[in-house]
N, C-alpha and C. Protein backbone atom coordinates (compact mmCIF):
# COMPACT_ATOMS: atom_id res chain seq x y z
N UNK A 1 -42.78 -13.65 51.70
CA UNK A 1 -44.15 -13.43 51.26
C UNK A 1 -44.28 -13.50 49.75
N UNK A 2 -43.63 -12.94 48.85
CA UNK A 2 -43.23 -13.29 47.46
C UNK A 2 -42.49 -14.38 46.96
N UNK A 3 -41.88 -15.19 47.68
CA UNK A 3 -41.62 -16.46 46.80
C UNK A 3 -40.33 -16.16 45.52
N UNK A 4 -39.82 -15.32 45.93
CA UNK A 4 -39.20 -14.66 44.51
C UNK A 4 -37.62 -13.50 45.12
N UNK A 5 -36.49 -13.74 45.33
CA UNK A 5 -35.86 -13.05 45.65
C UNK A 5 -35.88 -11.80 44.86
N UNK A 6 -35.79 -11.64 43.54
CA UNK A 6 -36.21 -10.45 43.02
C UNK A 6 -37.04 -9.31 42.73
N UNK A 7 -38.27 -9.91 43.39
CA UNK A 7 -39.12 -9.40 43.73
C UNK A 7 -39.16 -8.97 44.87
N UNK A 8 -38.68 -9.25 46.35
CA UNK A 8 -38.68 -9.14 47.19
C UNK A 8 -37.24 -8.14 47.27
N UNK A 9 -36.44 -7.79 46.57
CA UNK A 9 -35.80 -6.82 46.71
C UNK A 9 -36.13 -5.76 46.26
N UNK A 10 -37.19 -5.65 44.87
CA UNK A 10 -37.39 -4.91 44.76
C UNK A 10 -38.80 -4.48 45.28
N UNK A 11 -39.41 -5.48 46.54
CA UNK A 11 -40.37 -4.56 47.43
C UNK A 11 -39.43 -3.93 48.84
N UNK A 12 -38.08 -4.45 49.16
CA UNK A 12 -37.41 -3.56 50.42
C UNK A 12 -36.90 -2.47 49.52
N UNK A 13 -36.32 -2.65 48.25
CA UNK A 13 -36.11 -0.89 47.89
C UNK A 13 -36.86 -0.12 47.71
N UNK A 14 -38.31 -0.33 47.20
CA UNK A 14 -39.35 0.55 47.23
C UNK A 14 -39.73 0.74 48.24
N UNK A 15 -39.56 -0.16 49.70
CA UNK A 15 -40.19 0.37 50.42
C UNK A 15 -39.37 1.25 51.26
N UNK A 16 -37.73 0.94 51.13
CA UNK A 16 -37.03 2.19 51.87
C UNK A 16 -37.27 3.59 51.07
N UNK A 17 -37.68 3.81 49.51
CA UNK A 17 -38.18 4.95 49.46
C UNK A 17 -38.74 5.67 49.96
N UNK A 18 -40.10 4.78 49.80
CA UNK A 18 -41.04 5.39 50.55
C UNK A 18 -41.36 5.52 51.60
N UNK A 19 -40.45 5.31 52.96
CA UNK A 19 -39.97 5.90 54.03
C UNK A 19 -39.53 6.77 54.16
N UNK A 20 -38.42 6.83 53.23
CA UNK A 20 -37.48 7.93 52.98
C UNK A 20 -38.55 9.45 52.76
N UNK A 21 -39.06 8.95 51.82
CA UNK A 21 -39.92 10.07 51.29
C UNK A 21 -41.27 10.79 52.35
N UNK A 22 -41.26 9.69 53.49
CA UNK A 22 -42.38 9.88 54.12
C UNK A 22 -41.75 9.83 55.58
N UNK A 23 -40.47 10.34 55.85
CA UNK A 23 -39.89 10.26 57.10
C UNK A 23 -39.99 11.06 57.77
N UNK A 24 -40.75 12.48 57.91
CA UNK A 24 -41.16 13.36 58.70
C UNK A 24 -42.41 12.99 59.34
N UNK A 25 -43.20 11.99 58.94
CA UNK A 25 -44.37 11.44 59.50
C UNK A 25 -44.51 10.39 60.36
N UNK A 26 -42.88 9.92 60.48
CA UNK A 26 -42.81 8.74 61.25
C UNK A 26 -42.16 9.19 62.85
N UNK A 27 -43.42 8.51 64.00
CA UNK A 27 -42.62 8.89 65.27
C UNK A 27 -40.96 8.10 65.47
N UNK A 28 -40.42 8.73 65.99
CA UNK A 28 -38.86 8.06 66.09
C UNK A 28 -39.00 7.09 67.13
N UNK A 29 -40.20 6.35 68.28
CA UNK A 29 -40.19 5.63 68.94
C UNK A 29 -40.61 4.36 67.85
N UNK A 30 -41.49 4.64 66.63
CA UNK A 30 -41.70 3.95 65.96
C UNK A 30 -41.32 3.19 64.41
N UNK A 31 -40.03 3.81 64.54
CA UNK A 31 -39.56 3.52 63.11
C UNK A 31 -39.78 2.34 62.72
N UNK A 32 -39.53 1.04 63.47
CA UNK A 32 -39.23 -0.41 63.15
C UNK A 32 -40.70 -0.87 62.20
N UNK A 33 -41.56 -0.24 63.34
CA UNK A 33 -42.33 -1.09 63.10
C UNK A 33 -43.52 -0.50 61.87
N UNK A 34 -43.24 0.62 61.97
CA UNK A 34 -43.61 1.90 60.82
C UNK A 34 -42.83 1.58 59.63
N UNK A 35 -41.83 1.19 59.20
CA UNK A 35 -41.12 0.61 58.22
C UNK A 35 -41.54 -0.39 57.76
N UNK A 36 -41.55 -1.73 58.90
CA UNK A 36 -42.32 -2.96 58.76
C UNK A 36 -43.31 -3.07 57.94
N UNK A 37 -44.50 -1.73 57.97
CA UNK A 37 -45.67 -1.66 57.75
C UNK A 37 -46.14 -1.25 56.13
N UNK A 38 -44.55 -0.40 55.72
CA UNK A 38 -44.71 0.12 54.32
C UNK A 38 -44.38 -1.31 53.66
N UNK A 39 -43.45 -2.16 54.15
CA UNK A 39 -42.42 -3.47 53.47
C UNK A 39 -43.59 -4.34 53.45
N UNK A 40 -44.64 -4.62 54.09
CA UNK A 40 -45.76 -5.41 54.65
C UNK A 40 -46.48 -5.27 52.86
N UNK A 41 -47.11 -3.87 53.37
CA UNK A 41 -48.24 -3.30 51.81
C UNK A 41 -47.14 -3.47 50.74
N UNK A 42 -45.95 -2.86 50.44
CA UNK A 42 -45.12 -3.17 49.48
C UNK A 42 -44.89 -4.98 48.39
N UNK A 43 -44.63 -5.88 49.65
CA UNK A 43 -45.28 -7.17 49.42
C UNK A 43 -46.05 -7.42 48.93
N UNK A 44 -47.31 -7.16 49.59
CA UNK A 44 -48.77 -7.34 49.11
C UNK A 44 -49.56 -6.77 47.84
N UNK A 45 -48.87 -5.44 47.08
CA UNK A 45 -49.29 -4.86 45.85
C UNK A 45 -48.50 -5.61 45.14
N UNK A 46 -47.32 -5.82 45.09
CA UNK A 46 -45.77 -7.11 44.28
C UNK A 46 -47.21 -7.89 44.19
N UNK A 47 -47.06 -8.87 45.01
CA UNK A 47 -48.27 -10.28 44.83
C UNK A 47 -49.43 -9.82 44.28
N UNK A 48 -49.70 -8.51 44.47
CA UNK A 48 -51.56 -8.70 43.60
C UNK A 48 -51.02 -8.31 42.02
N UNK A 49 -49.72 -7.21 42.21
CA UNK A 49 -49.19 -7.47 41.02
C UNK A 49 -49.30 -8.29 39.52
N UNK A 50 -48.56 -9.42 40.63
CA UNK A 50 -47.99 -10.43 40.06
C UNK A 50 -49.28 -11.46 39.82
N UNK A 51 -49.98 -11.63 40.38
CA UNK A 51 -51.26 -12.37 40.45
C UNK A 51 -52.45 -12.15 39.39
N UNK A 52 -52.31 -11.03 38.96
CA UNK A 52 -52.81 -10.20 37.93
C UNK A 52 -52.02 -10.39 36.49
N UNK A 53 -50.95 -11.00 36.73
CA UNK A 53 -49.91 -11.37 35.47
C UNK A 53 -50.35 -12.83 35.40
N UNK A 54 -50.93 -13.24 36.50
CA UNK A 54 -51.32 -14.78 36.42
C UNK A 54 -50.15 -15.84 36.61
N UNK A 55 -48.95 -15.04 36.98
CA UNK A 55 -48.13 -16.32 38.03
C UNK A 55 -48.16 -16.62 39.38
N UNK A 56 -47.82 -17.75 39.65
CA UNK A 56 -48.25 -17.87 41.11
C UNK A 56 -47.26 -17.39 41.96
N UNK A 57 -48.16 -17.59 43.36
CA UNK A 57 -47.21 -17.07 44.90
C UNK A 57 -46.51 -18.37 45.17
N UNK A 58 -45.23 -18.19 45.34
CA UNK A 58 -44.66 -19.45 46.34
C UNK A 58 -43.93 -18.92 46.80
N UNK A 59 -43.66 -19.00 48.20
CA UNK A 59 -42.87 -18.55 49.31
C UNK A 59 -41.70 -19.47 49.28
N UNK A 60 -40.11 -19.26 49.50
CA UNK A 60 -39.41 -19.42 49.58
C UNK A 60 -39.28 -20.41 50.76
N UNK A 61 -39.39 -21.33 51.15
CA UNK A 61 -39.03 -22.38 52.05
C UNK A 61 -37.98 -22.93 51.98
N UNK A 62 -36.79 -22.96 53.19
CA UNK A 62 -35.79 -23.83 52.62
C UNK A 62 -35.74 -25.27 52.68
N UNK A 63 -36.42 -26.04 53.18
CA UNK A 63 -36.93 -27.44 53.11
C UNK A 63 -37.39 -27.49 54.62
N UNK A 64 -37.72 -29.16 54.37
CA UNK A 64 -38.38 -29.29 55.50
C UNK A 64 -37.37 -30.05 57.16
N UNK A 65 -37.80 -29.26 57.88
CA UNK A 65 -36.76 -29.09 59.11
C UNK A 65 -36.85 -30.70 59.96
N UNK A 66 -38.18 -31.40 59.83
CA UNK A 66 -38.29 -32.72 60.34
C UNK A 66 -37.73 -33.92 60.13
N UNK A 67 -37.53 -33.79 58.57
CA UNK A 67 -36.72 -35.05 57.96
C UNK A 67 -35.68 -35.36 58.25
N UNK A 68 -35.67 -36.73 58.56
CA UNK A 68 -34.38 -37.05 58.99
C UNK A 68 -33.52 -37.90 57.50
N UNK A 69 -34.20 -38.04 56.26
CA UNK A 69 -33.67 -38.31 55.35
C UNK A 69 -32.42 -37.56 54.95
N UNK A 70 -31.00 -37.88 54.96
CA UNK A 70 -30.18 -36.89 54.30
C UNK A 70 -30.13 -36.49 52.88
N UNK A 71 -31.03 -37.64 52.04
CA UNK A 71 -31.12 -37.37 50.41
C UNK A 71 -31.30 -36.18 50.17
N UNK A 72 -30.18 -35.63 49.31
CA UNK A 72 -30.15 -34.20 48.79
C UNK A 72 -31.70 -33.98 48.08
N UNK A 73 -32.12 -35.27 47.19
CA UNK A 73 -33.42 -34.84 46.12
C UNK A 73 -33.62 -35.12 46.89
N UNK A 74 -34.56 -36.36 47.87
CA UNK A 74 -35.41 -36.49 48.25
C UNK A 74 -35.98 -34.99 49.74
N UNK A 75 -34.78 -34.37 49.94
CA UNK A 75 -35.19 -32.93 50.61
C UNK A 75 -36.00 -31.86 49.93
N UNK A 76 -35.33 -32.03 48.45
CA UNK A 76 -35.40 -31.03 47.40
C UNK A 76 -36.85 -30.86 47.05
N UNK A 77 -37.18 -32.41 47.10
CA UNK A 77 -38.74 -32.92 46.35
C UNK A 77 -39.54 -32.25 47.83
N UNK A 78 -39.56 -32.39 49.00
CA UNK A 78 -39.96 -32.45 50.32
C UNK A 78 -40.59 -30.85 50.24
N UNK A 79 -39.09 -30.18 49.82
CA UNK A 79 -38.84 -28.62 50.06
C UNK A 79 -40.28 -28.32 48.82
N UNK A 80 -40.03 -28.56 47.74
CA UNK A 80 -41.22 -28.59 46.77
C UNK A 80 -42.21 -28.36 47.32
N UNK A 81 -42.85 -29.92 47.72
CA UNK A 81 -44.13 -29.96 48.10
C UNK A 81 -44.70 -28.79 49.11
N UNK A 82 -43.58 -28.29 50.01
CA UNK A 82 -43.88 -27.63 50.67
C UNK A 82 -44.36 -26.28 50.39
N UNK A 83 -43.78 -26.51 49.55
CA UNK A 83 -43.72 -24.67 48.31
C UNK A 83 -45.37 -24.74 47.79
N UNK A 84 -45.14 -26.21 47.18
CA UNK A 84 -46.71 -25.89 46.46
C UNK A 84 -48.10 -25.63 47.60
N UNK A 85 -47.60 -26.52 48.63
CA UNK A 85 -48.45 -26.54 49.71
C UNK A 85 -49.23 -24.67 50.07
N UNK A 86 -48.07 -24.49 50.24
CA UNK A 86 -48.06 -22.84 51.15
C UNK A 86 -48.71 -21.45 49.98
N UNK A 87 -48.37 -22.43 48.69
CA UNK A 87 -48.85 -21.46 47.45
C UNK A 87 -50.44 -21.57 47.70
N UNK A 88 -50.85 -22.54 48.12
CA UNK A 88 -52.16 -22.96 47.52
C UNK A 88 -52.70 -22.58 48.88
N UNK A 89 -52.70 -21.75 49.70
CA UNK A 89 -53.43 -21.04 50.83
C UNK A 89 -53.90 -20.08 49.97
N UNK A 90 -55.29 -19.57 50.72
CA UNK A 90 -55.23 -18.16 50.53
C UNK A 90 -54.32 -16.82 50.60
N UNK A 91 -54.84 -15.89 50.33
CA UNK A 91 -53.66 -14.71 50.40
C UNK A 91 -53.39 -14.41 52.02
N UNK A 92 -54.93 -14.12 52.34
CA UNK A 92 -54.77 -14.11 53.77
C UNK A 92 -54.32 -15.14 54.79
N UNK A 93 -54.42 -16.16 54.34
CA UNK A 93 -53.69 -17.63 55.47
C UNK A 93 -52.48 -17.34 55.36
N UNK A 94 -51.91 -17.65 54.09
CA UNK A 94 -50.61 -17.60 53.70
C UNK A 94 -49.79 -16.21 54.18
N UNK A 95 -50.53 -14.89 54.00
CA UNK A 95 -49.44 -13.67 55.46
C UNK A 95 -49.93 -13.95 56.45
N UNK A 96 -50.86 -14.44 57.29
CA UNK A 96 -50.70 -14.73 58.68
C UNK A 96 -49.59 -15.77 58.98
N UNK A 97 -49.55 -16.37 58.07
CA UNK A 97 -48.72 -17.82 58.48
C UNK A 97 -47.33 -17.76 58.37
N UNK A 98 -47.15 -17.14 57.40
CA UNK A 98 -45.81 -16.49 56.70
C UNK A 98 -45.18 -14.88 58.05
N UNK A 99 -46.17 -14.54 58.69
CA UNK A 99 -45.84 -13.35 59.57
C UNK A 99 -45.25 -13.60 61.15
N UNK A 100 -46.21 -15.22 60.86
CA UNK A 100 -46.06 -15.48 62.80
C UNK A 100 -45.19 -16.72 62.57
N UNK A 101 -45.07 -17.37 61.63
CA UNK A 101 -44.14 -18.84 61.36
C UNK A 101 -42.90 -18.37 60.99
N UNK A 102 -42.76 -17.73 60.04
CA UNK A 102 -41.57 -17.05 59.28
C UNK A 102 -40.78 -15.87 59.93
N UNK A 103 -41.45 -14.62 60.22
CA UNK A 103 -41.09 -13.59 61.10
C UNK A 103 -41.09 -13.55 61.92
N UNK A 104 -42.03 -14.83 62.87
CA UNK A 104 -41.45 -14.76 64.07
C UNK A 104 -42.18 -13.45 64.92
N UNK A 105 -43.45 -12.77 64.10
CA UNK A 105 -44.18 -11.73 64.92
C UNK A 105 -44.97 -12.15 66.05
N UNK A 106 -45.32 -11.44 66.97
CA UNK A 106 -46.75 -11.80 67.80
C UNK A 106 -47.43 -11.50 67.08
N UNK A 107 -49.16 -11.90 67.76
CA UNK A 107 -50.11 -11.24 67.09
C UNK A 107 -50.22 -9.92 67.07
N UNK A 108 -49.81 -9.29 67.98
CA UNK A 108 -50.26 -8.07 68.78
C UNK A 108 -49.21 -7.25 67.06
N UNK A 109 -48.20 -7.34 66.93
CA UNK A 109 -47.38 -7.51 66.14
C UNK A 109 -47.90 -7.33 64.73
N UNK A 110 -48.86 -8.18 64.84
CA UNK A 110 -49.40 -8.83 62.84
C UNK A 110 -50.86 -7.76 62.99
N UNK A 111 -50.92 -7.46 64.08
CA UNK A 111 -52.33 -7.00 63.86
C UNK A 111 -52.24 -5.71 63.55
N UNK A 112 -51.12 -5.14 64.19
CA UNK A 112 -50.78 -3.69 63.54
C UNK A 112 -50.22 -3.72 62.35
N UNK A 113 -49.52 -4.41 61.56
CA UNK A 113 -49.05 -4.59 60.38
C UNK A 113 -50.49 -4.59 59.46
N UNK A 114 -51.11 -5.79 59.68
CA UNK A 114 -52.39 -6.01 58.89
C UNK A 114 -53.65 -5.15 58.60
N UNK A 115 -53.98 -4.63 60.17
CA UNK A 115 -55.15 -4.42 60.30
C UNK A 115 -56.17 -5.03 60.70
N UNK A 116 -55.75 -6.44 60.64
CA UNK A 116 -56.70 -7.60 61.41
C UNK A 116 -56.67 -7.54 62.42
N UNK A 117 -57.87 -8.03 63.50
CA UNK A 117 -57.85 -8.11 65.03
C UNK A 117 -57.01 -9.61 64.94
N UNK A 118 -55.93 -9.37 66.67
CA UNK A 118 -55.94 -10.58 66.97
C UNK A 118 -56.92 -12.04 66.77
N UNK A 119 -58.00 -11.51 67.08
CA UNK A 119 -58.34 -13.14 66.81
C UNK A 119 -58.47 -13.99 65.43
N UNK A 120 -58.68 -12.63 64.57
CA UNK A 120 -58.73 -12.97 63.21
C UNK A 120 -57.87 -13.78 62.50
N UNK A 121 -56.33 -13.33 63.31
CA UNK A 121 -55.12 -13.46 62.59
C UNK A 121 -54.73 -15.12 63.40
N UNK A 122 -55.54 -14.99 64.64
CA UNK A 122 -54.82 -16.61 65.52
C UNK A 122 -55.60 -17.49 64.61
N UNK A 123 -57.04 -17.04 64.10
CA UNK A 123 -57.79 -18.30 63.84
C UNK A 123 -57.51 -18.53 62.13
N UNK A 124 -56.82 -17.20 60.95
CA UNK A 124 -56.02 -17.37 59.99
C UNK A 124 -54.98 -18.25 60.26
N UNK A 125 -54.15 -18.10 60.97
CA UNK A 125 -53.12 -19.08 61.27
C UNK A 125 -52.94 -20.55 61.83
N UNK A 126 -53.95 -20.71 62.99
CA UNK A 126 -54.77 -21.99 62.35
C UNK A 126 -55.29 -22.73 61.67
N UNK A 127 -56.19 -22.12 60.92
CA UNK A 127 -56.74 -22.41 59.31
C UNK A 127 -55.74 -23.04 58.55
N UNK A 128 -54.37 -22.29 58.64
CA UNK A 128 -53.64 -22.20 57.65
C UNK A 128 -52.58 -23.43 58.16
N UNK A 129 -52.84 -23.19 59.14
CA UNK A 129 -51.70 -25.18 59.75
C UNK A 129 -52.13 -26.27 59.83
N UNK A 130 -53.99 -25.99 59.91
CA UNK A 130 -54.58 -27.03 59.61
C UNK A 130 -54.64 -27.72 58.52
N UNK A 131 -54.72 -26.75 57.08
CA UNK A 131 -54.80 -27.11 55.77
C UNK A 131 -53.60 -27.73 55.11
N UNK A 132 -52.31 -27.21 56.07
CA UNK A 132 -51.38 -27.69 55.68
C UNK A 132 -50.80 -28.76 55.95
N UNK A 133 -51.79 -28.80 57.49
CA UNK A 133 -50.85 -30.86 57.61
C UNK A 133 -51.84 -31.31 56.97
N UNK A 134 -53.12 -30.80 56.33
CA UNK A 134 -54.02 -31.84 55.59
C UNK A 134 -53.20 -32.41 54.37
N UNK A 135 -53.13 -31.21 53.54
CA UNK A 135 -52.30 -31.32 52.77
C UNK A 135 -51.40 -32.16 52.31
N UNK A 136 -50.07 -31.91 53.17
CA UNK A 136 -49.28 -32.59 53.36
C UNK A 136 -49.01 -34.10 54.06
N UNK A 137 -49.91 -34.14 54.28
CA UNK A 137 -49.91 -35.99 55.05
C UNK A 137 -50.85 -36.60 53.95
N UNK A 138 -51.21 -36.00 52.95
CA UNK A 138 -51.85 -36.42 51.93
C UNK A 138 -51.19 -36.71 51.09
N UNK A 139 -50.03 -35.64 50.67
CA UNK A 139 -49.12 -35.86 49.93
C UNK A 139 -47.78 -37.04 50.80
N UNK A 140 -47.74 -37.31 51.67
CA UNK A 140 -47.00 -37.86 51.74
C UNK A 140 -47.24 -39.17 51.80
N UNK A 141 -48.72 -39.16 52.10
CA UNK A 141 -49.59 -40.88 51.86
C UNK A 141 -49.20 -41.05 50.56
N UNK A 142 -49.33 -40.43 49.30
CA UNK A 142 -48.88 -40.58 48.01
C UNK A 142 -47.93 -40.94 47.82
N UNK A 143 -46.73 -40.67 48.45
CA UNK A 143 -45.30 -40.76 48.30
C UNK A 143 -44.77 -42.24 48.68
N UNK A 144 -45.87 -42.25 50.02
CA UNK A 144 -45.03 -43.51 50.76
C UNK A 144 -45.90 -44.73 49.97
N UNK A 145 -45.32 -45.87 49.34
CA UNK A 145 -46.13 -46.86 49.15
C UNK A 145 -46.92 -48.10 49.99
């Protein structure tokens, strides 16, 4: 969700604090996902953070999984585009997309994390795959001569 390994460590250590600190309030059937939920907001203040410093979000992608090119750059450049792609969502496309693509959540899942209703979060995440093969088949019309 931060784009930034250093940042993103230092939203899982703040957020095991503040578990820590807030662990009498958590049911023990629910730790996972009660944890999940501080690491979730923890993320999300990092990025408004950081957004407020006026650098951008790019999510960590490790390239793109379709290519059958073995070119080390030409992955590298691929992996890029992809970065800039996913930056240039909204905040909200970009954690739905990043929650159910990346983490691997259900909705049922993202909606307790978020606060969004399911449908909110299916039709964010649509939005957000739509814009991105726009995107990207745009950029790759560019590429290809």
């Amino acid at each position: 969700m931060l784009g930034n390994r250093e940042d993103a460590e230092d939203a899982v250590q703040e957020a095991f604090v503040r578990a820590y600190r807030s662990l009498g309030r958590c049911e023990p059937d629910r730790f996972g996902p009660w944890l999940f939920t501080i690491l979730v907001n923890r993320c999300r203040t990092f990025g408004a953070q950081r957004a407020r410093r006026e650098r951008v979000l790019t999510p960590a992608v490790d390239g793109y999984e379709g290519t059958t090119d073995p070119d080390p750059a030409e992955r590298e450049a691929w992996s890029q585009t992809v970065q800039w792609a996913v930056a240039r969502l909204g905040a909200a496309y970009r954690e739905a997309l990043l929650l159910k693509h990346v983490e691997d959540l259900s909705y049922e899942e993202m909606a307790e994390l978020t606060g969004a209703s399911v449908p909110a979060l299916k039709m964010r995440v649509k939005r957000a795959c739509d814009q991105l093969r726009a995107w990207l088949l745009e950029e790759d019309r560019v590429r290809s001569p």
